[in-house]
N, C-alpha and C. Protein backbone atom coordinates (compact mmCIF):
# COMPACT_ATOMS: atom_id res chain seq x y z
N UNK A 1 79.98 327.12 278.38
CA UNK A 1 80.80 327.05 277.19
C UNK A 1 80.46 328.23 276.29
N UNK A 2 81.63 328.24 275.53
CA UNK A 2 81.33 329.86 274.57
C UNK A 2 80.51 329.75 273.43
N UNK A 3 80.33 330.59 272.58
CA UNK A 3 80.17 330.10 271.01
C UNK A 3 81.10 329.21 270.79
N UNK A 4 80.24 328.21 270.00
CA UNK A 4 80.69 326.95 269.19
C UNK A 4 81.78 327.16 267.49
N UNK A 5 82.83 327.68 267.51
CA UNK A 5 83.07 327.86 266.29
C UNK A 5 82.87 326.83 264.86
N UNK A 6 82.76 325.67 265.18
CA UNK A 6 82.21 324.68 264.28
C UNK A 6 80.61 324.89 264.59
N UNK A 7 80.08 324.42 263.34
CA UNK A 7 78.39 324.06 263.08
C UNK A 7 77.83 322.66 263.26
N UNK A 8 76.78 322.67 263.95
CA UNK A 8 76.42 321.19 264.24
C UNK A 8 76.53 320.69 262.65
N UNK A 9 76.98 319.63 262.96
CA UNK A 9 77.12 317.79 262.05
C UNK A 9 78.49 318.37 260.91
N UNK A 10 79.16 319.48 261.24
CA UNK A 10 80.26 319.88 260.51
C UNK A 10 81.35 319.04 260.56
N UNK A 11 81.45 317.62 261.70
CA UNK A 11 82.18 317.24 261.73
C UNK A 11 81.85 315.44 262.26
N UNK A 12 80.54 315.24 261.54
CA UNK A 12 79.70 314.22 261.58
C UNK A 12 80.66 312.99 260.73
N UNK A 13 81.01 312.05 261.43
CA UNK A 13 81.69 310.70 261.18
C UNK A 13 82.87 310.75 261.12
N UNK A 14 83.52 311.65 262.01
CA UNK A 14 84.96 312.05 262.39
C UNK A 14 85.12 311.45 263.87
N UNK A 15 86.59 311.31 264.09
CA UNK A 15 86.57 310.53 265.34
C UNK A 15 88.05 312.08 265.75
N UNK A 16 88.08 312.22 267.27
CA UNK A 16 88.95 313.27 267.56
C UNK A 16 89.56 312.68 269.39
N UNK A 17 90.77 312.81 268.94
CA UNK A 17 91.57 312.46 270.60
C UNK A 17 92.32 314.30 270.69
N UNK A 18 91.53 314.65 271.96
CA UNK A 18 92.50 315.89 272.42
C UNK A 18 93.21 315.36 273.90
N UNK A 19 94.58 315.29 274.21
CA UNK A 19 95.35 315.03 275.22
C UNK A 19 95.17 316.13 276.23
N UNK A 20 94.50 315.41 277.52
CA UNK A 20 94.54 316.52 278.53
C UNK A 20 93.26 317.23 278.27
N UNK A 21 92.18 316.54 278.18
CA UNK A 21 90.93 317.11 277.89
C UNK A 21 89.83 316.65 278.91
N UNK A 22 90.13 316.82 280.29
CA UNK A 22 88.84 316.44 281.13
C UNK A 22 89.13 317.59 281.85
N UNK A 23 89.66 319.00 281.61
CA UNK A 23 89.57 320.16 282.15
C UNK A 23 90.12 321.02 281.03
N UNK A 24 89.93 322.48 281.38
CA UNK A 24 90.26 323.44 280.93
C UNK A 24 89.84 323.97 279.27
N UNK A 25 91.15 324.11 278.58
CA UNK A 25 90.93 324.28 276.75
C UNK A 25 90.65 322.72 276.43
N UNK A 26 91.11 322.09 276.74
CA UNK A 26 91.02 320.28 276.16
C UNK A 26 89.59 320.30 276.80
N UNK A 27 88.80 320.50 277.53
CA UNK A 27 87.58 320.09 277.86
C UNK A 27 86.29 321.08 276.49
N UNK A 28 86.83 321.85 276.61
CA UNK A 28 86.12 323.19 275.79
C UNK A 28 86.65 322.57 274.27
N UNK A 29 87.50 322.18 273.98
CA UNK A 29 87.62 321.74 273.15
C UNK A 29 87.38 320.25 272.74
N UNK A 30 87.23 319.69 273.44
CA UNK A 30 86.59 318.14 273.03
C UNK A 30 84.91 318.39 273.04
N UNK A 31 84.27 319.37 273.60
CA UNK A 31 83.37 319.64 273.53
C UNK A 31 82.56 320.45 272.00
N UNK A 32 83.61 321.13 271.48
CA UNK A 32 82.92 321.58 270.68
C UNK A 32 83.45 320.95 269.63
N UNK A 33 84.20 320.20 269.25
CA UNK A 33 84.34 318.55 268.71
C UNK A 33 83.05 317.42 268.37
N UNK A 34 82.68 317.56 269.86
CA UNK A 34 81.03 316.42 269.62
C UNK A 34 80.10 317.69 269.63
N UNK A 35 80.07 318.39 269.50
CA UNK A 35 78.52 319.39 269.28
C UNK A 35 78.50 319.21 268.02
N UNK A 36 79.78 319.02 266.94
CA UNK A 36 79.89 319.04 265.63
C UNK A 36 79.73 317.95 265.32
N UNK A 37 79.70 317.00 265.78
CA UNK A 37 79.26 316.04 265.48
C UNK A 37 79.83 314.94 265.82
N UNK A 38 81.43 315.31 265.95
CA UNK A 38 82.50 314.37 265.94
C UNK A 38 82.49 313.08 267.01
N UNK A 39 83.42 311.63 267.09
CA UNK A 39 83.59 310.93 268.07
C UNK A 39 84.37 311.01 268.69
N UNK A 40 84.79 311.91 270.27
CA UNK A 40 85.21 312.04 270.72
C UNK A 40 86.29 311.36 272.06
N UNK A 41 87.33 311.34 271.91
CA UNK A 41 87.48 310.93 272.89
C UNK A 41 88.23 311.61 274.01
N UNK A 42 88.20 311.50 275.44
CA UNK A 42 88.67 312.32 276.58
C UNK A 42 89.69 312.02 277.07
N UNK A 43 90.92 312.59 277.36
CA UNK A 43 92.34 312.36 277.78
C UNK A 43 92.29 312.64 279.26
N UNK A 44 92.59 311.95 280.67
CA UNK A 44 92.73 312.29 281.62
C UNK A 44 94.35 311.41 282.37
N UNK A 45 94.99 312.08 283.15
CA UNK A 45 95.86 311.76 284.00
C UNK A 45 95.03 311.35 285.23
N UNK A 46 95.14 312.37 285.83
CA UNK A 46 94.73 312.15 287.30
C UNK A 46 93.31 312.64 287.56
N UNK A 47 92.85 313.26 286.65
CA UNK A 47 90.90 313.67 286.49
C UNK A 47 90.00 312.46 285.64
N UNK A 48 90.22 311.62 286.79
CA UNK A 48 89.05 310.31 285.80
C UNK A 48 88.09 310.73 285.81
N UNK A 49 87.32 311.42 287.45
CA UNK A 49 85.60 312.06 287.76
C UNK A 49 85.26 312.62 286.72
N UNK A 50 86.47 314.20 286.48
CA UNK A 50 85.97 315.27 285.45
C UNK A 50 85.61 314.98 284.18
N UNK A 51 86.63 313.78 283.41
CA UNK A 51 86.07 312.60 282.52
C UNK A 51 85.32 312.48 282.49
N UNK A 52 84.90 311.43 283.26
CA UNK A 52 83.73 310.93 282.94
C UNK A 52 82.79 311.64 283.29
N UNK A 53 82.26 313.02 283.71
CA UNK A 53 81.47 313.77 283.97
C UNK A 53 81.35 314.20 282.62
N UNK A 54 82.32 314.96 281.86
CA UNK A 54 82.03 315.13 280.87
C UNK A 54 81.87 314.28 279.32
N UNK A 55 82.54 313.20 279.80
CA UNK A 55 81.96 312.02 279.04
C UNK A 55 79.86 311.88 278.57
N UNK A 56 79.72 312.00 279.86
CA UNK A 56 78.13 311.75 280.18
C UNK A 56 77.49 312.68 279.93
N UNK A 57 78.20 314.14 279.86
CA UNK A 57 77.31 315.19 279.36
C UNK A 57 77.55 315.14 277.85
N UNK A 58 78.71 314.74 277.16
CA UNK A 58 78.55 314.75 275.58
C UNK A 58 77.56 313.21 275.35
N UNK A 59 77.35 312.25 275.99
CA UNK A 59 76.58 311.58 275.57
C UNK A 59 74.80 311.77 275.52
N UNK A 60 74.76 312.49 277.15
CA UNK A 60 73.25 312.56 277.23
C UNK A 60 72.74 313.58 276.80
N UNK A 61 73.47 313.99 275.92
CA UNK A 61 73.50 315.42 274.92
C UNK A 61 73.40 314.58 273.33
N UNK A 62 72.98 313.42 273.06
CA UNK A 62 73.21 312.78 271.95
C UNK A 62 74.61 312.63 271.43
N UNK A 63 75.75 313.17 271.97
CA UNK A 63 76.70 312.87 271.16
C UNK A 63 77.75 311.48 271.51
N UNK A 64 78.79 311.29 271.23
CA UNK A 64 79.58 309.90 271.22
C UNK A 64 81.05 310.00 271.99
N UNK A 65 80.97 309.70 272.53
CA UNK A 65 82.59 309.92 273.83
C UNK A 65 83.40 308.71 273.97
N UNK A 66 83.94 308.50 274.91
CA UNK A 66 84.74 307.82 275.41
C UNK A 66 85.91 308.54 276.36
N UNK A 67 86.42 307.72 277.61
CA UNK A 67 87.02 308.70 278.18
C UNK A 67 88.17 307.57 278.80
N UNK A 68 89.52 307.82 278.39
CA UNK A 68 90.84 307.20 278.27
C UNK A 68 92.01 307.66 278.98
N UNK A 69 91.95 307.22 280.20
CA UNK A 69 93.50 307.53 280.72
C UNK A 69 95.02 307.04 280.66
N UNK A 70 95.26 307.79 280.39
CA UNK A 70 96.88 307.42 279.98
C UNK A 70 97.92 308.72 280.68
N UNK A 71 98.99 308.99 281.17
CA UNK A 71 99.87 309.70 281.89
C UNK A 71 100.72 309.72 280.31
N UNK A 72 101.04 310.44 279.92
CA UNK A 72 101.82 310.95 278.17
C UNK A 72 103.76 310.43 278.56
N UNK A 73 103.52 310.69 279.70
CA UNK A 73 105.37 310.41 280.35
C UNK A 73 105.15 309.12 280.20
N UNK A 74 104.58 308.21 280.34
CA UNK A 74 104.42 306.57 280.38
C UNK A 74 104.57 306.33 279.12
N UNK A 75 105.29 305.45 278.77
CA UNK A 75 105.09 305.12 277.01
C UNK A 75 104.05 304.13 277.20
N UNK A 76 104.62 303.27 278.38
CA UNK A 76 103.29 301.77 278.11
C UNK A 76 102.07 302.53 278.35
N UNK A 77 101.59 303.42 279.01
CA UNK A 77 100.35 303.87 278.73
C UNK A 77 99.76 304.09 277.60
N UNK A 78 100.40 304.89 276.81
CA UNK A 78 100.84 305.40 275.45
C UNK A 78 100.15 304.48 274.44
N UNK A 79 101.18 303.22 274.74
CA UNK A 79 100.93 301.83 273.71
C UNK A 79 99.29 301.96 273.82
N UNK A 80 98.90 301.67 275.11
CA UNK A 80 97.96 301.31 275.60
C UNK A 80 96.64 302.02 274.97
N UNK A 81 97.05 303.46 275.34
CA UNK A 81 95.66 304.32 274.93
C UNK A 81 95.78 304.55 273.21
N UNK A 82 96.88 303.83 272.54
CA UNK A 82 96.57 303.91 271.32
C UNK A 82 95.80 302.41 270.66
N UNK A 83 95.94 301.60 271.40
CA UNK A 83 95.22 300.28 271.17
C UNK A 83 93.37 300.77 271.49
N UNK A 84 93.26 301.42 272.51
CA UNK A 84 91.83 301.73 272.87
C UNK A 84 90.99 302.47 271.74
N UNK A 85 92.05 303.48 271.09
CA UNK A 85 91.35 304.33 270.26
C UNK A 85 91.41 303.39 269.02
N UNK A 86 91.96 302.74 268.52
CA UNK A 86 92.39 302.19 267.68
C UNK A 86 91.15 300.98 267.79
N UNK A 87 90.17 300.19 268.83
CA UNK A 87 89.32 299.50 268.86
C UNK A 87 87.89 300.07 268.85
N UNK A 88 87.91 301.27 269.32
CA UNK A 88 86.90 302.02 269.84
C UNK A 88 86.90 302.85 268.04
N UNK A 89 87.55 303.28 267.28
CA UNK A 89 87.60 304.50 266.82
C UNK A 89 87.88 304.01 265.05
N UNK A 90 88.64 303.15 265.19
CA UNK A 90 89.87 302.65 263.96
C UNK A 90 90.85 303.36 263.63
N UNK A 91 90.69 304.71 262.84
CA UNK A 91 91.42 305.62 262.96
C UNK A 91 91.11 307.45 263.65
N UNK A 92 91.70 307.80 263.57
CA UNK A 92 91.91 309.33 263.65
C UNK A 92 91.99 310.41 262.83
N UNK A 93 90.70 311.44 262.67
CA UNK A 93 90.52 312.09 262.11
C UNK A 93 91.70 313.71 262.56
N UNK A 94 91.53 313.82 263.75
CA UNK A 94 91.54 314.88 264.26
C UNK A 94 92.37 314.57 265.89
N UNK A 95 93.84 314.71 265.94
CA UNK A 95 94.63 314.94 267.15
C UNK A 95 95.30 316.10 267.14
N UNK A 96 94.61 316.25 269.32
CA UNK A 96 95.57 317.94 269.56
C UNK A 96 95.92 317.68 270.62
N UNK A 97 97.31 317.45 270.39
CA UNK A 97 98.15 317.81 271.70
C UNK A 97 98.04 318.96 272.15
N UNK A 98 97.56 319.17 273.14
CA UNK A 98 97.09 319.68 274.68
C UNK A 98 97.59 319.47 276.07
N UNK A 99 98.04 318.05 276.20
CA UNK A 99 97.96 318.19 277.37
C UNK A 99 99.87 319.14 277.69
N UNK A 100 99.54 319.47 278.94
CA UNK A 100 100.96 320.45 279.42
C UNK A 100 100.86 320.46 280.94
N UNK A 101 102.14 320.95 281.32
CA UNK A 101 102.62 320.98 282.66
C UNK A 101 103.94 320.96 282.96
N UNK A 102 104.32 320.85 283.96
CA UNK A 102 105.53 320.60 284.57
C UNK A 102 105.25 321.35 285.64
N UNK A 103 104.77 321.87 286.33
CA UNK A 103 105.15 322.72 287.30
C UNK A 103 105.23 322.30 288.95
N UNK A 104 104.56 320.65 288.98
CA UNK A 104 104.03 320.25 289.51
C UNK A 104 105.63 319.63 290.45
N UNK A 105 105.22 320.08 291.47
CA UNK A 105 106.71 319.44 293.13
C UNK A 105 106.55 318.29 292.85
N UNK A 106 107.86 317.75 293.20
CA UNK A 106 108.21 316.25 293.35
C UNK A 106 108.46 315.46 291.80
N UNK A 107 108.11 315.96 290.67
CA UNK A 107 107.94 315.56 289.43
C UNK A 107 109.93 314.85 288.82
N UNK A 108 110.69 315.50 289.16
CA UNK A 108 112.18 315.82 288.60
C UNK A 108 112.28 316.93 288.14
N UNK A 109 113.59 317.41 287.62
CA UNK A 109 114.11 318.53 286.74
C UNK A 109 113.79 318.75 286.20
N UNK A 110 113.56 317.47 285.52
CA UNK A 110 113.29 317.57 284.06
C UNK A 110 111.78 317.14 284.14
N UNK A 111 111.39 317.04 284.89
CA UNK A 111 109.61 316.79 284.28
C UNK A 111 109.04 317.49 283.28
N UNK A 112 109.43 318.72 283.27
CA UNK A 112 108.51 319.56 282.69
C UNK A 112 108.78 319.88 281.08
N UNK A 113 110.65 319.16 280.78
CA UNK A 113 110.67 318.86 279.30
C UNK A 113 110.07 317.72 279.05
N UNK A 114 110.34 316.79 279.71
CA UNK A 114 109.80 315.15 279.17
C UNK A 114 108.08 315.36 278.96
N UNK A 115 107.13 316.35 279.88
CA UNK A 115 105.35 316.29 279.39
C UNK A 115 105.82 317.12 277.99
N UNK A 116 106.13 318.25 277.91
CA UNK A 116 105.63 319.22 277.16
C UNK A 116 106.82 319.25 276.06
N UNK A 117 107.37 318.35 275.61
CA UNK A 117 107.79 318.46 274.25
C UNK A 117 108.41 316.74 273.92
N UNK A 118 109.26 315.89 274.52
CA UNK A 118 109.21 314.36 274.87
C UNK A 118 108.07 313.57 274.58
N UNK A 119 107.28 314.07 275.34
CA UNK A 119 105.86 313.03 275.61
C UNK A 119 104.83 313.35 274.55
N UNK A 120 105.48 314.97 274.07
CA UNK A 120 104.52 314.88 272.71
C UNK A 120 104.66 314.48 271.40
N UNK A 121 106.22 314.42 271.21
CA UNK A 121 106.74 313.76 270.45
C UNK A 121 106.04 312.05 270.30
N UNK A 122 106.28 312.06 271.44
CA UNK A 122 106.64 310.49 271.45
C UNK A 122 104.71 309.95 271.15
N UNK A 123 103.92 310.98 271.84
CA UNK A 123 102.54 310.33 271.91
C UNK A 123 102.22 310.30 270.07
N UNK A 124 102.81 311.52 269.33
CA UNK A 124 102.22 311.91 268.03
C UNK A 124 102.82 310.66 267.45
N UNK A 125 104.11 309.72 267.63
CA UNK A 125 104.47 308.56 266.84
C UNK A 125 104.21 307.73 266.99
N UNK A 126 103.61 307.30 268.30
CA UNK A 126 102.62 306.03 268.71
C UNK A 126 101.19 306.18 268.02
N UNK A 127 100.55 307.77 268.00
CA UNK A 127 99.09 307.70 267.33
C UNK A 127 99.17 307.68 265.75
N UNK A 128 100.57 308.25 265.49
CA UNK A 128 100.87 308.44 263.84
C UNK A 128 99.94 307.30 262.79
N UNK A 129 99.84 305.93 263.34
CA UNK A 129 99.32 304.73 262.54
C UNK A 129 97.95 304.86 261.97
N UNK A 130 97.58 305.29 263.35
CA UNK A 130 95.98 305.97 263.24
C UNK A 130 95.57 306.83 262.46
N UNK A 131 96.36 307.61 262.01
CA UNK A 131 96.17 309.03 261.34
C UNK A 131 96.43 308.66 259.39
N UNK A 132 95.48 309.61 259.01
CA UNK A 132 96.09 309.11 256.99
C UNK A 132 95.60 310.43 256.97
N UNK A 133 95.66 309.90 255.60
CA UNK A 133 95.78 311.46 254.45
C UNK A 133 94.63 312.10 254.85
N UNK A 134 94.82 313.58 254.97
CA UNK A 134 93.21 314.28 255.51
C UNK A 134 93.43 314.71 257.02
N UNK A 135 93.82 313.70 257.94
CA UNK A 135 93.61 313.82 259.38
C UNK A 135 94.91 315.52 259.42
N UNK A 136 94.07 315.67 260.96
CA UNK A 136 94.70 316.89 261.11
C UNK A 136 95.46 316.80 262.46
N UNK A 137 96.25 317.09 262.46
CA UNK A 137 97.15 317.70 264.13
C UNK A 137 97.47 319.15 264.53
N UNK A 138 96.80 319.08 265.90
CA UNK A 138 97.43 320.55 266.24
C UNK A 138 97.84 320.61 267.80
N UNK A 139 98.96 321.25 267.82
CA UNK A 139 99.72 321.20 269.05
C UNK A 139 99.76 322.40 269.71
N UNK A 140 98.77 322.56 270.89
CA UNK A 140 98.77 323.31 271.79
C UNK A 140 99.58 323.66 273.18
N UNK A 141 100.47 324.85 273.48
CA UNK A 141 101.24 324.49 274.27
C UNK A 141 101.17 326.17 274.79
N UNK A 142 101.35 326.46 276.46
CA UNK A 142 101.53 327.30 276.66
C UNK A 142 102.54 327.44 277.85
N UNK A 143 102.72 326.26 277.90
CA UNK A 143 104.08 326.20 279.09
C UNK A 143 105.11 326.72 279.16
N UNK A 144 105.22 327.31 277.72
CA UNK A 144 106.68 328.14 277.78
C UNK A 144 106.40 329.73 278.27
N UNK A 145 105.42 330.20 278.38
CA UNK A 145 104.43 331.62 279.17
C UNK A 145 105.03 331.40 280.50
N UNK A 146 105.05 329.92 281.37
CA UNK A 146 105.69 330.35 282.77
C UNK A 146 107.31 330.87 282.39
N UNK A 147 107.75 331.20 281.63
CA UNK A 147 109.05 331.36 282.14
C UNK A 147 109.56 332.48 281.42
């Protein structure tokens, strides 16, 4: 991992969901989330291992995780992983839509609008409850670079 742009405990009694965070920028970034202090939690589709691998390294590192799968195209997932954070967490300090794709065979036509602008819509109004005055959102997207 790179330099940490946050400072340890800079973000001490904050709770943070990044979508699509058991690889890549969402991993690097849920990571330097709990170095700061924050309660993190891990977004996976189809990477439960990488999850919970990195689940266990922000814990046995002293920090606080959790690691939540939900598919963003599913709404009932959706419901679902907002009830988890919502027991685990109460509210939400800090959501970044992250997760992206489409590129993937067999998906539909349209797969690749329904992840990367549909499913983010739709995830930010299911977590909206969670979120108050203060909390932050940021929406990461680079899917529009394939084309």
């Amino acid at each position: 991992m790179t330099h940490n742009p946050l400072t340890p405990g800079q973000l001490a009694g904050k709770t943070a969901f990044v979508s699509g965070s058991s690889r890549g920028i969402g991993a690097a970034t849920i990571g330097y989330f709990a170095e700061a202090g924050a309660r993190v939690a891990i977004n996976y589709r189809n990477k439960e291992a990488r999850a919970i691998k990195l689940r266990d390294g922000i814990v046995a590192n002293g920090g606080s995780a959790i690691a939540v799968g939900a598919d963003l195209t599913d709404y009932e997932t959706i419901a679902a992983l907002r009830d988890t954070l919502a027991a685990e967490f109460g509210s939400l300090d800090i959501l970044v839509l992250n997760a992206s794709g489409g590129m993937e065979a067999g998906m539909g036509d349209d797969y690749a609008m329904r992840l990367n602008r549909d499913a983010q819509v739709n995830l930010l109004q299911t977590l909206r409850p969670l979120l108050h005055e203060g909390s932050r959102v940021v929406f990461v997207t680079s899917h529009q670079a394939h084309f």
